[in-house]
Protein backbone atom coordinates (compact mmCIF):
# COMPACT_ATOMS: atom_id res chain seq x y z
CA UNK A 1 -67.17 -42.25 46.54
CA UNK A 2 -70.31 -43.01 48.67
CA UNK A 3 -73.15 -40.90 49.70
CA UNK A 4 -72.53 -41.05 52.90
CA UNK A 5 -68.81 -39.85 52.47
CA UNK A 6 -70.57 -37.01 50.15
CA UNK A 7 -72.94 -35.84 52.63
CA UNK A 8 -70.20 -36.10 54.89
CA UNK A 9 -68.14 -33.56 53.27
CA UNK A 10 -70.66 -31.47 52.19
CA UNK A 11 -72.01 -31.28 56.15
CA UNK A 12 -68.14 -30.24 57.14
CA UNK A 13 -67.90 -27.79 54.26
CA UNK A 14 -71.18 -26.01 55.95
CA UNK A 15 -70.41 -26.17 59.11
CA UNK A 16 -67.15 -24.44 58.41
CA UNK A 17 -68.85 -21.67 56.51
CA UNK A 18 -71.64 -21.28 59.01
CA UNK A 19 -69.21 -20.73 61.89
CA UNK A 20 -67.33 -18.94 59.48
CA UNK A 21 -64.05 -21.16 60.45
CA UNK A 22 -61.90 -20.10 57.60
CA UNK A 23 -59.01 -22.47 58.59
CA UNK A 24 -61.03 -25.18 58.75
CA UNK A 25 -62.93 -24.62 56.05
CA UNK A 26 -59.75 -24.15 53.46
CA UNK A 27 -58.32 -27.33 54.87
CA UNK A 28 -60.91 -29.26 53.15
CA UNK A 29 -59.33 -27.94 49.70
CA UNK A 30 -55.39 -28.38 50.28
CA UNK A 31 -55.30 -30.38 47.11
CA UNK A 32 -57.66 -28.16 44.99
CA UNK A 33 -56.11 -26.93 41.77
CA UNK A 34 -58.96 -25.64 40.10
CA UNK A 35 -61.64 -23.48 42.56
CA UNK A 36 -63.96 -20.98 40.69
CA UNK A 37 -66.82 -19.68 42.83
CA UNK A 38 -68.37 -18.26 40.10
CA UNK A 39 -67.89 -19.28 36.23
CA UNK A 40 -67.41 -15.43 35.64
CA UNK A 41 -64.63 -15.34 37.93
CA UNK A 42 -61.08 -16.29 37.11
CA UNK A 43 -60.64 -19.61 38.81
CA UNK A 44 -57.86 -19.83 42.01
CA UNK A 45 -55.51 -22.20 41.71
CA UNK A 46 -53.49 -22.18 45.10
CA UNK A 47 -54.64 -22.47 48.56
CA UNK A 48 -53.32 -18.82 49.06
CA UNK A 49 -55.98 -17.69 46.77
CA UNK A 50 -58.44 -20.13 48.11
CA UNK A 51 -57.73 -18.86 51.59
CA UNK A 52 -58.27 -15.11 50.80
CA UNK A 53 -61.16 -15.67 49.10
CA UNK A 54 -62.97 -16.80 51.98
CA UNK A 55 -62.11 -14.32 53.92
CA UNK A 56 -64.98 -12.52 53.31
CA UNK A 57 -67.42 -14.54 55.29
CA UNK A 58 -65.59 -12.58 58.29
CA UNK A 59 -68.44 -9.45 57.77
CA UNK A 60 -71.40 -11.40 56.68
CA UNK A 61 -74.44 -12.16 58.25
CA UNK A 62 -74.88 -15.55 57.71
CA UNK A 63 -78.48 -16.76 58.38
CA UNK A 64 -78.81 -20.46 56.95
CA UNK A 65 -77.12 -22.70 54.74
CA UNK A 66 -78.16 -25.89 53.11
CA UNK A 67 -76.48 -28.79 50.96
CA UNK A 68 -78.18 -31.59 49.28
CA UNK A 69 -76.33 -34.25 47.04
CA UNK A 70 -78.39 -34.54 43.54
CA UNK A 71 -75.95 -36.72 41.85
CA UNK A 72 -72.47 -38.96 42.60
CA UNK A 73 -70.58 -40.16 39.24
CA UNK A 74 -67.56 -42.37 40.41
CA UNK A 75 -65.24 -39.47 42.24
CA UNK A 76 -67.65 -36.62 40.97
CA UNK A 77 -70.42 -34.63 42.98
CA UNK A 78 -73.25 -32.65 42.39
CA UNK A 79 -74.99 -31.05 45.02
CA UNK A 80 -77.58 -28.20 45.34
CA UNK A 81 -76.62 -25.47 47.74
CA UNK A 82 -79.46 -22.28 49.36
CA UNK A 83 -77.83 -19.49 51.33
CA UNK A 84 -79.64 -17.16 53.08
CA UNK A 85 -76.98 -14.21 53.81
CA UNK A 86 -77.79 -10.43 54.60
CA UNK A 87 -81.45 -10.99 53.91
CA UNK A 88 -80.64 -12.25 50.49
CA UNK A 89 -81.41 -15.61 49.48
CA UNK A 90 -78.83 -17.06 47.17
CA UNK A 91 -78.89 -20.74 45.41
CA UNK A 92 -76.57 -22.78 42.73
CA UNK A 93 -75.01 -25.72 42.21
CA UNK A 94 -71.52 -27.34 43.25
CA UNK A 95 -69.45 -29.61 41.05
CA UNK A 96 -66.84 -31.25 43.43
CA UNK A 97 -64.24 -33.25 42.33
CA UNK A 98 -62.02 -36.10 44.44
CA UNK A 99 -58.90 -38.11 43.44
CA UNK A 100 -59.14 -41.71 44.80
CA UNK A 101 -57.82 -40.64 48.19
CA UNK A 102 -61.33 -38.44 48.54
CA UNK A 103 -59.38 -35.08 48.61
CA UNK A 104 -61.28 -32.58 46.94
CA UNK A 105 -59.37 -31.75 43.70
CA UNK A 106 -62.14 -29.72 41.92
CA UNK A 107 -64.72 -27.37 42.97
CA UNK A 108 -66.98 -24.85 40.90
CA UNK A 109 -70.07 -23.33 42.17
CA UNK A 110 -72.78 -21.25 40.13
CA UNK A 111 -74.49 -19.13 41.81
CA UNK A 112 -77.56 -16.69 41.96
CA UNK A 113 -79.30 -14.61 43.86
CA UNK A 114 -83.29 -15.51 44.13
């Protein structure tokens, strides 16, 4: 794992959720087995689940979103994420995971509002 490959991934991932393309956007986690968006949240485990959770970008009013690696550890990720959604600015973290093939087999997100 490179930055470049990161950044990337990360640049796909918000371009999907900006243009709210669901599809598109759950294709980048076909191998996930463990996606929690939230660590109070029960964590999804199937693309099914994956898939209906984003569907609720379909009603929001997505203003700007931004990514920014902080940290790569062999297959591991960190990056800072800012959403500005509704008039509400949101922030957290992302902890992606990727086998050796660079499929994403791990994501968890913390988030808060500002």
């Amino acid at each position: 794992m490179n930055r470049e490959y990161a950044e990337q991934w990360l640049s796909k991932l918000k371009e999907h959720w900006f243009n709210k393309d669901i599809e598109s956007a759950v294709s980048l986690f076909t191998k996930t087995i463990f996606y929690q968006e939230t660590p109070f949240m029960k964590p999804y485990t199937t693309l099914d689940e994956i898939r209906e959770e984003w569907q609720h970008i379909k009603n929001e009013n997505i203003q700007n979103i931004e990514i920014k690696v902080l940290a790569i550890d062999n297959f591991t990720i960190i990056a800072q994420w800012t959403l500005k959604q509704n008039d509400i600015d949101y922030d957290g973290i992302y902890e992606i995971k990727f086998n050796e093939d660079l499929e994403c087999i791990y994501f968890k997100s913390w988030e808060m509002s500002k």
